[in-house]
C-alpha atoms as a PDB file:
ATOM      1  CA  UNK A   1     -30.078 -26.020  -9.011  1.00  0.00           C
ATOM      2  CA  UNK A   2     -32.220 -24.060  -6.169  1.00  0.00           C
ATOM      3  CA  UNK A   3     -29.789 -22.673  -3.484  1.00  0.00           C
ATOM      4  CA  UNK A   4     -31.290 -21.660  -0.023  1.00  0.00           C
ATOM      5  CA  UNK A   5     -30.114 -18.778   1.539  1.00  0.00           C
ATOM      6  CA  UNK A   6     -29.607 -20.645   5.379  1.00  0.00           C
ATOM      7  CA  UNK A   7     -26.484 -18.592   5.883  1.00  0.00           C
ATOM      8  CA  UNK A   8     -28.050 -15.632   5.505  1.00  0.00           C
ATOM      9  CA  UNK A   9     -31.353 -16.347   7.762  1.00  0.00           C
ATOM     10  CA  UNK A  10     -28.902 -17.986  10.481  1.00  0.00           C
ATOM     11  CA  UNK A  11     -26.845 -14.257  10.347  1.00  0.00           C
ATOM     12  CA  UNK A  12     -30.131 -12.985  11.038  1.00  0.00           C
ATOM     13  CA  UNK A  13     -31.475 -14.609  14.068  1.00  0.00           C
ATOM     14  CA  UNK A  14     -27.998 -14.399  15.534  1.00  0.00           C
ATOM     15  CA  UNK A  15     -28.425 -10.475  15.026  1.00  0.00           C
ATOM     16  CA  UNK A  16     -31.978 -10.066  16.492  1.00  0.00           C
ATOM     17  CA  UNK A  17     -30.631 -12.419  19.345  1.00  0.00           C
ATOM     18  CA  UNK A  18     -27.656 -10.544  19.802  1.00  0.00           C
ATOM     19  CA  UNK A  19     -25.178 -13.986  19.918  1.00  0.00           C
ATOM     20  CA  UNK A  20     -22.999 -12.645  16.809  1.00  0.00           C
ATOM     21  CA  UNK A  21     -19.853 -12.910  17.999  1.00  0.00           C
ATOM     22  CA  UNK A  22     -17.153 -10.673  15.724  1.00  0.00           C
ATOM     23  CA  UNK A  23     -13.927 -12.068  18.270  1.00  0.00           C
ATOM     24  CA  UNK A  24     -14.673 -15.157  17.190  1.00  0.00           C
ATOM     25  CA  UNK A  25     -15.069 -14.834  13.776  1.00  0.00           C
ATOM     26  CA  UNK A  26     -11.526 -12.297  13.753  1.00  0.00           C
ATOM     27  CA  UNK A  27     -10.421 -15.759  15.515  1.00  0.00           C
ATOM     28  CA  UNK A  28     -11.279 -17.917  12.588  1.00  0.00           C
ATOM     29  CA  UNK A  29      -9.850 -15.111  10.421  1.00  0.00           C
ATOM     30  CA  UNK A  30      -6.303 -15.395  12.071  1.00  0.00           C
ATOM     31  CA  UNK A  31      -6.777 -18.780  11.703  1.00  0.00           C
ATOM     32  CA  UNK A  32      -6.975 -18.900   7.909  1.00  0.00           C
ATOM     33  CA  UNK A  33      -4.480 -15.936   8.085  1.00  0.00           C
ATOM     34  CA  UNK A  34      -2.060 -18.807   9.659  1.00  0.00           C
ATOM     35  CA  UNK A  35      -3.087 -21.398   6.996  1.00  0.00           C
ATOM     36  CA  UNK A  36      -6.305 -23.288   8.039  1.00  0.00           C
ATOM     37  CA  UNK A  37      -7.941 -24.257   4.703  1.00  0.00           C
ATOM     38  CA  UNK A  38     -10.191 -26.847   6.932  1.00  0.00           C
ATOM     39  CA  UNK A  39     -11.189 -23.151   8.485  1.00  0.00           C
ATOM     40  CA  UNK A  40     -11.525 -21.503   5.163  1.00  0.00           C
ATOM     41  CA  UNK A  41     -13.859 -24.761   4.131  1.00  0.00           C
ATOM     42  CA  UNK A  42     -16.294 -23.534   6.647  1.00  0.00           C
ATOM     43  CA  UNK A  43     -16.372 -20.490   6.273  1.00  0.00           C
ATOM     44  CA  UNK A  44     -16.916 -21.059   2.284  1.00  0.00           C
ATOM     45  CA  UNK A  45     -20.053 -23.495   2.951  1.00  0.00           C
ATOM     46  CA  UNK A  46     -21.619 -21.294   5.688  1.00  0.00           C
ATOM     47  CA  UNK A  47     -21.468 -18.381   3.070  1.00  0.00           C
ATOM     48  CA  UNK A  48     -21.251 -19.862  -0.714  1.00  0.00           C
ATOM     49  CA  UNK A  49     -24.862 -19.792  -0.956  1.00  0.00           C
ATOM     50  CA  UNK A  50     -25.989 -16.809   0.157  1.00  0.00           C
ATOM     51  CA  UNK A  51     -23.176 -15.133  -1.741  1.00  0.00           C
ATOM     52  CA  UNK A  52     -24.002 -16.974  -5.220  1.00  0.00           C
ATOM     53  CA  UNK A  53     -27.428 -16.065  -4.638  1.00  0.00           C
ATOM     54  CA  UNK A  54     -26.839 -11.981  -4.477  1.00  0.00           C
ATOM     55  CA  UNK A  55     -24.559 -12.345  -7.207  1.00  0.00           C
ATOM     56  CA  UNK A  56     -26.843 -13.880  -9.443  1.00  0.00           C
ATOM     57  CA  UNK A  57     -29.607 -11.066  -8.674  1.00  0.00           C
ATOM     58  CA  UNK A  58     -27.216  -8.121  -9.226  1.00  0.00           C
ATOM     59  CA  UNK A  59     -26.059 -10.083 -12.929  1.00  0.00           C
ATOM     60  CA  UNK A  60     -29.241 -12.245 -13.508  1.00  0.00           C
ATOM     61  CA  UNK A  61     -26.561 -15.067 -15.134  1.00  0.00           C
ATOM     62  CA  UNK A  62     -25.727 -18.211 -13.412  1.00  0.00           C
ATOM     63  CA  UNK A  63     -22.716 -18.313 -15.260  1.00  0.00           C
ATOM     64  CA  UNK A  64     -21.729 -14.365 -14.226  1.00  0.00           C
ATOM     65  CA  UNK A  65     -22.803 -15.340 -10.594  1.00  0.00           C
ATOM     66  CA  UNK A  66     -20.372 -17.941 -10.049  1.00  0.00           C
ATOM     67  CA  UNK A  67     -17.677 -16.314 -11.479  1.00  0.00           C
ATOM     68  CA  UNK A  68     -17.838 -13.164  -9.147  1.00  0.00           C
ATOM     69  CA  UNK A  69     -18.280 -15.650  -6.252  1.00  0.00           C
ATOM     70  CA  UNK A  70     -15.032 -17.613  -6.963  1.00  0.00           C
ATOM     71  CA  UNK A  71     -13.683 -14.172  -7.297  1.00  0.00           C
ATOM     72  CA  UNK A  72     -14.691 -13.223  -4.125  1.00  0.00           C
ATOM     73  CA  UNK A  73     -13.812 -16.283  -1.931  1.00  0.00           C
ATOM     74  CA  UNK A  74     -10.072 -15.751  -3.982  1.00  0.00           C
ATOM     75  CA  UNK A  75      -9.897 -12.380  -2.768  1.00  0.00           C
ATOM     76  CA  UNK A  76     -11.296 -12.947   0.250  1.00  0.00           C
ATOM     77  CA  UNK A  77      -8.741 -15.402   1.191  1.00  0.00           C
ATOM     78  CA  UNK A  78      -5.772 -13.225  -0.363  1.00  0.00           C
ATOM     79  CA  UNK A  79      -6.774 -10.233   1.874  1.00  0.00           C
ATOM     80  CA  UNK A  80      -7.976 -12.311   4.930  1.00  0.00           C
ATOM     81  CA  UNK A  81      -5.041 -10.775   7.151  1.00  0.00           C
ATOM     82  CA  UNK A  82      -6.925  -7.296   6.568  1.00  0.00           C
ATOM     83  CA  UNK A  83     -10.129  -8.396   8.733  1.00  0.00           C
ATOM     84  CA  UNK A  84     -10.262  -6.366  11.692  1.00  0.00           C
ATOM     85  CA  UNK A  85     -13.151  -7.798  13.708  1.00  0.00           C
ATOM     86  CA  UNK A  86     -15.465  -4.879  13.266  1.00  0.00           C
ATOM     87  CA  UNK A  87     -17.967  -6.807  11.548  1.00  0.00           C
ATOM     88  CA  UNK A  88     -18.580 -10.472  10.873  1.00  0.00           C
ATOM     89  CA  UNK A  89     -17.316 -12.480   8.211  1.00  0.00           C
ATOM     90  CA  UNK A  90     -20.159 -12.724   6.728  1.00  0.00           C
ATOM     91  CA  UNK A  91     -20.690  -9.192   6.533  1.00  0.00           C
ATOM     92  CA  UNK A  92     -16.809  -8.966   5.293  1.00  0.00           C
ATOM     93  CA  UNK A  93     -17.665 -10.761   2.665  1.00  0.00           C
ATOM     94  CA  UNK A  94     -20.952  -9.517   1.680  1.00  0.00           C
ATOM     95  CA  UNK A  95     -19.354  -6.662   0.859  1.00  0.00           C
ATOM     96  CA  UNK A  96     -16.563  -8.236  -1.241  1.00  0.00           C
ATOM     97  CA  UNK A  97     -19.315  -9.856  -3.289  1.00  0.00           C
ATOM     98  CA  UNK A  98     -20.867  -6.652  -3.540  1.00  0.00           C
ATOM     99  CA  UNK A  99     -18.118  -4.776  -4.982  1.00  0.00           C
ATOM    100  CA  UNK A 100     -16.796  -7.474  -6.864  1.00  0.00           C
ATOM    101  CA  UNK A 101     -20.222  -7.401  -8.954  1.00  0.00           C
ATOM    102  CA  UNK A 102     -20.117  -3.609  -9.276  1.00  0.00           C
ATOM    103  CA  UNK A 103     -16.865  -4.547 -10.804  1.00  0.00           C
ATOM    104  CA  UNK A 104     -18.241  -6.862 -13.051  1.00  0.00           C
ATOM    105  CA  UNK A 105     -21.447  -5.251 -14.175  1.00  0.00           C
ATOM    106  CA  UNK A 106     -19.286  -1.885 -15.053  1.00  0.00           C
ATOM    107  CA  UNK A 107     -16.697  -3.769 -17.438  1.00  0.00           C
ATOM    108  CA  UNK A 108     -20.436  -4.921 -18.894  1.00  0.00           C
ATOM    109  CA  UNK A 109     -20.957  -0.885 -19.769  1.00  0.00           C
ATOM    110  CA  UNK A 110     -22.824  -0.906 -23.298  1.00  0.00           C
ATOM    111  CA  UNK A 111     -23.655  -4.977 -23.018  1.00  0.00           C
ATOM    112  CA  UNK A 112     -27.177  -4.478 -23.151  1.00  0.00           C
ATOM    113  CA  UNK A 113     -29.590  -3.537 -26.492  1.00  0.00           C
ATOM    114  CA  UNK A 114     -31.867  -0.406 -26.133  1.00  0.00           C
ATOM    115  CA  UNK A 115     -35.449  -0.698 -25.913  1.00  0.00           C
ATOM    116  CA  UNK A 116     -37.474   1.057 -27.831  1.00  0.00           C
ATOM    117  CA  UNK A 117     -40.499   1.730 -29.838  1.00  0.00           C
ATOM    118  CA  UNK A 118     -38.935   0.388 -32.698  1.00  0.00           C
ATOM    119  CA  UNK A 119     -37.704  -3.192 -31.399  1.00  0.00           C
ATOM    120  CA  UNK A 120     -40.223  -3.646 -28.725  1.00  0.00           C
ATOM    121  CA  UNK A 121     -43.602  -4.204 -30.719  1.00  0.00           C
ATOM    122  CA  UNK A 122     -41.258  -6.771 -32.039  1.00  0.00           C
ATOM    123  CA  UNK A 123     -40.940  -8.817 -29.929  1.00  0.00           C
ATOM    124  CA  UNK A 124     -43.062 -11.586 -27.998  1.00  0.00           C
ATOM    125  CA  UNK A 125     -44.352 -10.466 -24.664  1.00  0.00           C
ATOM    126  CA  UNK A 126     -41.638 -12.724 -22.566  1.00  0.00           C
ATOM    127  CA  UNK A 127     -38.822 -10.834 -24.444  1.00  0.00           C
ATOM    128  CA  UNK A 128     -40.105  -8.030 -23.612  1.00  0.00           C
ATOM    129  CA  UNK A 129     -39.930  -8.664 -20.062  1.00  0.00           C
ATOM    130  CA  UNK A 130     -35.904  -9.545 -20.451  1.00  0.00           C
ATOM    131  CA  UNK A 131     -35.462  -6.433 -22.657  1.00  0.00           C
ATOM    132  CA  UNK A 132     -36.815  -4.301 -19.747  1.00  0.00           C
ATOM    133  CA  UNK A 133     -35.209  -5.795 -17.499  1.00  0.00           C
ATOM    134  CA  UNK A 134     -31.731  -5.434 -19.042  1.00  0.00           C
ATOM    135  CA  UNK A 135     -32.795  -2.033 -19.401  1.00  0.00           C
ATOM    136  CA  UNK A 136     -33.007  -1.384 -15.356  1.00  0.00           C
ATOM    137  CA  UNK A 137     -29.891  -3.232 -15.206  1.00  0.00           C
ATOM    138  CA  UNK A 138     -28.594  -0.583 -17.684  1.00  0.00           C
ATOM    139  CA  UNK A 139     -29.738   2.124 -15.916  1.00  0.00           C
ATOM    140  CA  UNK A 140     -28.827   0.672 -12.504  1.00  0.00           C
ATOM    141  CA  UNK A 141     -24.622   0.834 -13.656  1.00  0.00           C
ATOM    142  CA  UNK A 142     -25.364   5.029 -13.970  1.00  0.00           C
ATOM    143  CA  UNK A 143     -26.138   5.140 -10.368  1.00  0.00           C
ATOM    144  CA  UNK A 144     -23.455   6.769  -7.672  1.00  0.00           C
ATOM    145  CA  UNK A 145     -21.423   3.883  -5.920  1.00  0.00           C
ATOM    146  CA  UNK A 146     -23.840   4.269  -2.729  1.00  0.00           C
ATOM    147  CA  UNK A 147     -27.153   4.319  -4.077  1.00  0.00           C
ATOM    148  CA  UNK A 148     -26.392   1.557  -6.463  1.00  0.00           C
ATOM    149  CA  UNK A 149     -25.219  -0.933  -3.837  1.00  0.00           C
ATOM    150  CA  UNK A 150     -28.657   0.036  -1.410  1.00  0.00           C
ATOM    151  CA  UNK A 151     -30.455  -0.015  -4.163  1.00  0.00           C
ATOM    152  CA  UNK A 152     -29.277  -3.376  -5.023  1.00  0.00           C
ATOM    153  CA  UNK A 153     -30.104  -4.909  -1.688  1.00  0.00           C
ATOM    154  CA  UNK A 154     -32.973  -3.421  -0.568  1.00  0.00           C
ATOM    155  CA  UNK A 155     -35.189  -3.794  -4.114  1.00  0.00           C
ATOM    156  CA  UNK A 156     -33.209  -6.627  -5.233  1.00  0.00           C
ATOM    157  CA  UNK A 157     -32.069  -8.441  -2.736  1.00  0.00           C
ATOM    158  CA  UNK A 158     -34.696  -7.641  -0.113  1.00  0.00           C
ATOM    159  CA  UNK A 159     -32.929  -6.811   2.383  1.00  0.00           C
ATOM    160  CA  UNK A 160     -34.196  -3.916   4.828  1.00  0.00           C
ATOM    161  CA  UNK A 161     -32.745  -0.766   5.799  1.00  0.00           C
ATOM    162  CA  UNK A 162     -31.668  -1.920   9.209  1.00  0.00           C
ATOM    163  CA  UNK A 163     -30.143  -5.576   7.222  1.00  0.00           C
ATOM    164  CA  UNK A 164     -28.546  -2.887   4.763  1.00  0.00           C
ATOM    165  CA  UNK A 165     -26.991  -0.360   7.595  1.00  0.00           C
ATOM    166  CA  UNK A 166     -25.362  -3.147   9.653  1.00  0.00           C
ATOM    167  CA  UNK A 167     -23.496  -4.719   6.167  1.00  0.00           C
ATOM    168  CA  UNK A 168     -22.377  -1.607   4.659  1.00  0.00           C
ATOM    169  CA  UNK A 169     -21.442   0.413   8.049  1.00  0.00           C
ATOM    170  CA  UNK A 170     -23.872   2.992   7.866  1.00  0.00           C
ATOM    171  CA  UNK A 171     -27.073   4.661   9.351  1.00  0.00           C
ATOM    172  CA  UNK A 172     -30.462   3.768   8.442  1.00  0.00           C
ATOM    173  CA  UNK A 173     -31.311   6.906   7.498  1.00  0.00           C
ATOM    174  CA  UNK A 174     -28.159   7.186   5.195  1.00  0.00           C
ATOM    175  CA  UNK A 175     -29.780   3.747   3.922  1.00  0.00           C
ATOM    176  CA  UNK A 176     -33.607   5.280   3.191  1.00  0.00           C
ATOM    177  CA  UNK A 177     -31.775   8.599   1.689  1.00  0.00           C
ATOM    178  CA  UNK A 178     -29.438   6.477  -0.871  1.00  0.00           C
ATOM    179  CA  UNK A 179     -32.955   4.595  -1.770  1.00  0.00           C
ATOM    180  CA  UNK A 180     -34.514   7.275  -2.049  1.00  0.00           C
ATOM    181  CA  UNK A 181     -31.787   8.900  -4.755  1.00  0.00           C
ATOM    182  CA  UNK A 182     -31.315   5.702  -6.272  1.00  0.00           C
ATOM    183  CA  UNK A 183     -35.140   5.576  -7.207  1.00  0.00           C
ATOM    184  CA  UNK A 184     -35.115   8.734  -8.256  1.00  0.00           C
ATOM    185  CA  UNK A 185     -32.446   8.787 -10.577  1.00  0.00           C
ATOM    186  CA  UNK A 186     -33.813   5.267 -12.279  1.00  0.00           C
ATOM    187  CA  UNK A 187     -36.865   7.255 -12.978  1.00  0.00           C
ATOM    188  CA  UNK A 188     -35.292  10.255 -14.739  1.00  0.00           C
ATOM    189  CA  UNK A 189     -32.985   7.667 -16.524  1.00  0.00           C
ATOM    190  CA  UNK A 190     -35.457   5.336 -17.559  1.00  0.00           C
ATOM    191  CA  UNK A 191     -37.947   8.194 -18.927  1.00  0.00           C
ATOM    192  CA  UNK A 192     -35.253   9.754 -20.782  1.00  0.00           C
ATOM    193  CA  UNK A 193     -35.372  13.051 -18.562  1.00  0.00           C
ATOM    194  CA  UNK A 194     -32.120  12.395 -16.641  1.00  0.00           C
ATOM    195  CA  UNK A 195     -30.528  15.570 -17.878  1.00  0.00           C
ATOM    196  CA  UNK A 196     -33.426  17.723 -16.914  1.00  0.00           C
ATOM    197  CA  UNK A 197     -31.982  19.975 -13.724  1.00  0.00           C
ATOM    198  CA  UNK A 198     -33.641  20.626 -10.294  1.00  0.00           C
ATOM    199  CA  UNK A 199     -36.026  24.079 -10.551  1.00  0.00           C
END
Protein backbone atom coordinates (compact mmCIF):
# COMPACT_ATOMS: atom_id res chain seq x y z
CA UNK A 1 0.00 0.00 0.00
CA UNK A 2 1.82 3.39 -1.31
CA UNK A 3 1.33 6.19 1.33
CA UNK A 4 1.89 9.88 0.18
CA UNK A 5 3.52 12.08 2.34
CA UNK A 6 0.66 15.24 1.85
CA UNK A 7 1.06 16.08 5.50
CA UNK A 8 4.38 16.60 5.29
CA UNK A 9 4.48 18.79 1.86
CA UNK A 10 1.33 20.81 3.30
CA UNK A 11 3.80 21.55 6.69
CA UNK A 12 6.05 22.76 4.16
CA UNK A 13 4.36 25.32 2.12
CA UNK A 14 2.75 26.57 5.30
CA UNK A 15 6.49 27.15 6.53
CA UNK A 16 7.89 28.90 3.37
CA UNK A 17 4.52 30.93 3.50
CA UNK A 18 4.84 31.68 6.95
CA UNK A 19 0.80 30.72 7.82
CA UNK A 20 1.93 27.95 10.51
CA UNK A 21 0.11 28.83 13.21
CA UNK A 22 1.59 27.07 16.70
CA UNK A 23 -1.61 28.95 18.95
CA UNK A 24 -3.72 27.13 17.08
CA UNK A 25 -2.36 23.96 17.03
CA UNK A 26 -1.56 24.39 21.29
CA UNK A 27 -5.51 25.10 20.81
CA UNK A 28 -6.27 21.76 19.31
CA UNK A 29 -3.81 20.33 21.86
CA UNK A 30 -5.93 21.63 24.90
CA UNK A 31 -8.60 20.40 23.11
CA UNK A 32 -7.61 16.73 23.09
CA UNK A 33 -6.07 17.53 26.55
CA UNK A 34 -9.98 18.13 27.52
CA UNK A 35 -11.12 14.95 25.67
CA UNK A 36 -11.75 15.65 21.92
CA UNK A 37 -11.05 12.28 20.21
CA UNK A 38 -13.01 13.88 16.99
CA UNK A 39 -9.79 16.42 17.49
CA UNK A 40 -7.32 13.68 18.02
CA UNK A 41 -8.95 11.97 14.63
CA UNK A 42 -7.57 14.86 12.77
CA UNK A 43 -4.78 15.32 13.95
CA UNK A 44 -3.99 11.37 13.43
CA UNK A 45 -5.04 11.55 9.55
CA UNK A 46 -3.21 14.87 8.86
CA UNK A 47 -0.02 13.12 10.31
CA UNK A 48 -0.39 9.07 10.11
CA UNK A 49 1.19 9.08 6.86
CA UNK A 50 3.96 11.02 6.97
CA UNK A 51 4.80 9.46 10.32
CA UNK A 52 4.45 5.68 9.00
CA UNK A 53 6.47 6.69 6.21
CA UNK A 54 9.77 7.90 8.39
CA UNK A 55 9.26 5.03 10.47
CA UNK A 56 9.44 2.61 7.88
CA UNK A 57 12.81 4.27 6.46
CA UNK A 58 14.57 4.38 9.86
CA UNK A 59 13.38 0.22 10.32
CA UNK A 60 12.92 -0.71 6.57
CA UNK A 61 9.81 -3.20 7.96
CA UNK A 62 6.26 -2.43 7.36
CA UNK A 63 5.46 -4.42 10.17
CA UNK A 64 8.24 -2.44 12.61
CA UNK A 65 6.84 0.86 11.04
CA UNK A 66 3.44 0.55 12.18
CA UNK A 67 4.16 -0.56 15.38
CA UNK A 68 6.36 2.53 16.38
CA UNK A 69 3.58 4.68 14.82
CA UNK A 70 0.75 3.27 17.03
CA UNK A 71 3.31 3.78 19.67
CA UNK A 72 3.69 7.15 18.97
CA UNK A 73 0.07 8.39 18.42
CA UNK A 74 -0.42 6.32 22.15
CA UNK A 75 2.14 8.38 23.61
CA UNK A 76 1.39 11.22 21.95
CA UNK A 77 -2.04 11.31 23.24
CA UNK A 78 -0.91 10.21 26.91
CA UNK A 79 1.51 13.22 27.09
CA UNK A 80 -0.64 15.68 24.99
CA UNK A 81 -1.07 18.04 28.17
CA UNK A 82 2.89 18.52 27.89
CA UNK A 83 2.63 20.51 24.41
CA UNK A 84 3.67 23.91 24.95
CA UNK A 85 3.04 25.65 21.63
CA UNK A 86 6.64 26.14 20.72
CA UNK A 87 6.43 24.13 17.74
CA UNK A 88 3.65 22.55 15.74
CA UNK A 89 2.09 19.37 16.22
CA UNK A 90 3.42 18.06 13.60
CA UNK A 91 6.78 18.85 14.56
CA UNK A 92 5.75 17.47 18.26
CA UNK A 93 5.23 14.52 16.89
CA UNK A 94 7.90 14.11 14.44
CA UNK A 95 9.98 13.98 17.10
CA UNK A 96 8.04 11.36 19.12
CA UNK A 97 8.28 9.13 16.06
CA UNK A 98 11.77 9.84 15.95
CA UNK A 99 12.70 8.78 19.30
CA UNK A 100 10.31 6.17 19.51
CA UNK A 101 12.31 4.39 16.52
CA UNK A 102 15.67 5.09 18.17
CA UNK A 103 13.95 3.16 20.84
CA UNK A 104 13.08 0.47 18.76
CA UNK A 105 16.08 0.02 16.55
CA UNK A 106 18.40 -0.06 19.93
CA UNK A 107 16.34 -3.02 21.65
CA UNK A 108 17.23 -4.49 17.85
CA UNK A 109 21.21 -4.23 19.05
CA UNK A 110 22.89 -7.51 17.52
CA UNK A 111 19.59 -8.28 15.11
CA UNK A 112 21.48 -8.05 12.10
CA UNK A 113 24.17 -10.86 10.45
CA UNK A 114 27.73 -9.54 9.62
CA UNK A 115 28.86 -9.19 6.22
CA UNK A 116 31.72 -10.44 5.18
CA UNK A 117 34.07 -12.00 2.79
CA UNK A 118 33.03 -15.21 3.83
CA UNK A 119 29.05 -14.99 3.44
CA UNK A 120 28.95 -12.38 0.81
CA UNK A 121 30.36 -14.23 -2.39
CA UNK A 122 27.52 -16.33 -1.22
CA UNK A 123 25.04 -14.87 -1.87
CA UNK A 124 22.95 -13.61 -5.03
CA UNK A 125 23.56 -10.03 -5.93
CA UNK A 126 19.93 -8.78 -4.47
CA UNK A 127 20.95 -10.26 -1.04
CA UNK A 128 23.70 -8.63 -1.12
CA UNK A 129 22.12 -5.40 -1.40
CA UNK A 130 19.83 -6.26 1.94
CA UNK A 131 22.97 -7.58 3.72
CA UNK A 132 24.60 -4.13 3.19
CA UNK A 133 22.04 -2.46 3.93
CA UNK A 134 21.37 -4.07 7.34
CA UNK A 135 24.87 -3.44 7.76
CA UNK A 136 24.44 0.63 7.61
CA UNK A 137 21.53 0.09 9.71
CA UNK A 138 23.99 -1.67 12.09
CA UNK A 139 26.35 0.82 12.05
CA UNK A 140 23.79 3.66 12.11
CA UNK A 141 22.55 2.34 16.08
CA UNK A 142 26.60 3.20 17.11
CA UNK A 143 26.05 6.74 16.26
CA UNK A 144 25.67 9.60 19.23
CA UNK A 145 21.86 10.39 19.83
CA UNK A 146 22.31 13.71 17.61
CA UNK A 147 24.05 12.64 14.67
CA UNK A 148 21.97 9.56 14.38
CA UNK A 149 18.61 11.35 14.30
CA UNK A 150 20.19 14.15 11.43
CA UNK A 151 21.61 11.61 9.91
CA UNK A 152 18.43 9.81 9.67
CA UNK A 153 16.52 12.66 8.12
CA UNK A 154 18.68 14.31 6.05
CA UNK A 155 20.20 10.94 4.06
CA UNK A 156 17.22 8.99 4.78
CA UNK A 157 14.50 10.84 4.96
CA UNK A 158 15.56 13.74 2.74
CA UNK A 159 14.90 16.25 4.56
CA UNK A 160 17.29 19.45 4.44
CA UNK A 161 19.20 21.13 6.99
CA UNK A 162 16.85 24.04 7.33
CA UNK A 163 13.57 21.06 7.35
CA UNK A 164 15.94 19.31 10.02
CA UNK A 165 16.76 22.61 12.31
CA UNK A 166 13.11 23.75 12.57
CA UNK A 167 11.92 19.86 13.82
CA UNK A 168 14.60 19.16 16.18
CA UNK A 169 15.08 22.90 17.67
CA UNK A 170 18.37 23.57 16.50
CA UNK A 171 20.72 25.64 14.18
CA UNK A 172 21.54 24.74 10.77
CA UNK A 173 24.89 24.72 11.31
CA UNK A 174 24.48 22.38 14.42
CA UNK A 175 22.46 20.34 11.62
CA UNK A 176 25.54 20.28 8.78
CA UNK A 177 28.11 19.61 11.88
CA UNK A 178 26.00 16.44 13.29
CA UNK A 179 26.01 15.29 9.36
CA UNK A 180 29.06 15.83 9.04
CA UNK A 181 30.11 13.49 12.33
CA UNK A 182 27.53 11.15 11.55
CA UNK A 183 29.21 10.46 8.05
CA UNK A 184 32.24 10.29 9.41
CA UNK A 185 31.84 7.90 11.99
CA UNK A 186 29.76 5.41 9.40
CA UNK A 187 32.92 5.46 7.46
CA UNK A 188 35.38 4.47 10.20
CA UNK A 189 32.67 1.92 11.35
CA UNK A 190 31.90 0.45 8.21
CA UNK A 191 35.77 0.05 7.16
CA UNK A 192 36.55 -1.48 10.35
CA UNK A 193 38.89 1.54 11.46
CA UNK A 194 36.49 3.01 14.06
CA UNK A 195 38.96 2.56 16.86
CA UNK A 196 41.75 4.24 15.04
CA UNK A 197 42.28 7.82 17.10
CA UNK A 198 42.60 11.40 15.66
CA UNK A 199 46.65 12.22 14.89
Amino acid sequence: MEIGDGSLEMGRAEAASGTVSFASDYSLARQIAAGDREVFRRVYENNVSTLYNLARRMTGSTDEAEDIVQETFIRAYRKIDLFGGRSSLSSWLYRICINIGLEHLRRKKGAYETLDDDNCGAVEPEQKLLLLRRRLEKAIKHLPHGCRMVFVLHDIEGLNHKEIADRLQLSEGTSKSQLFKARAMLRKILTGREHETAV
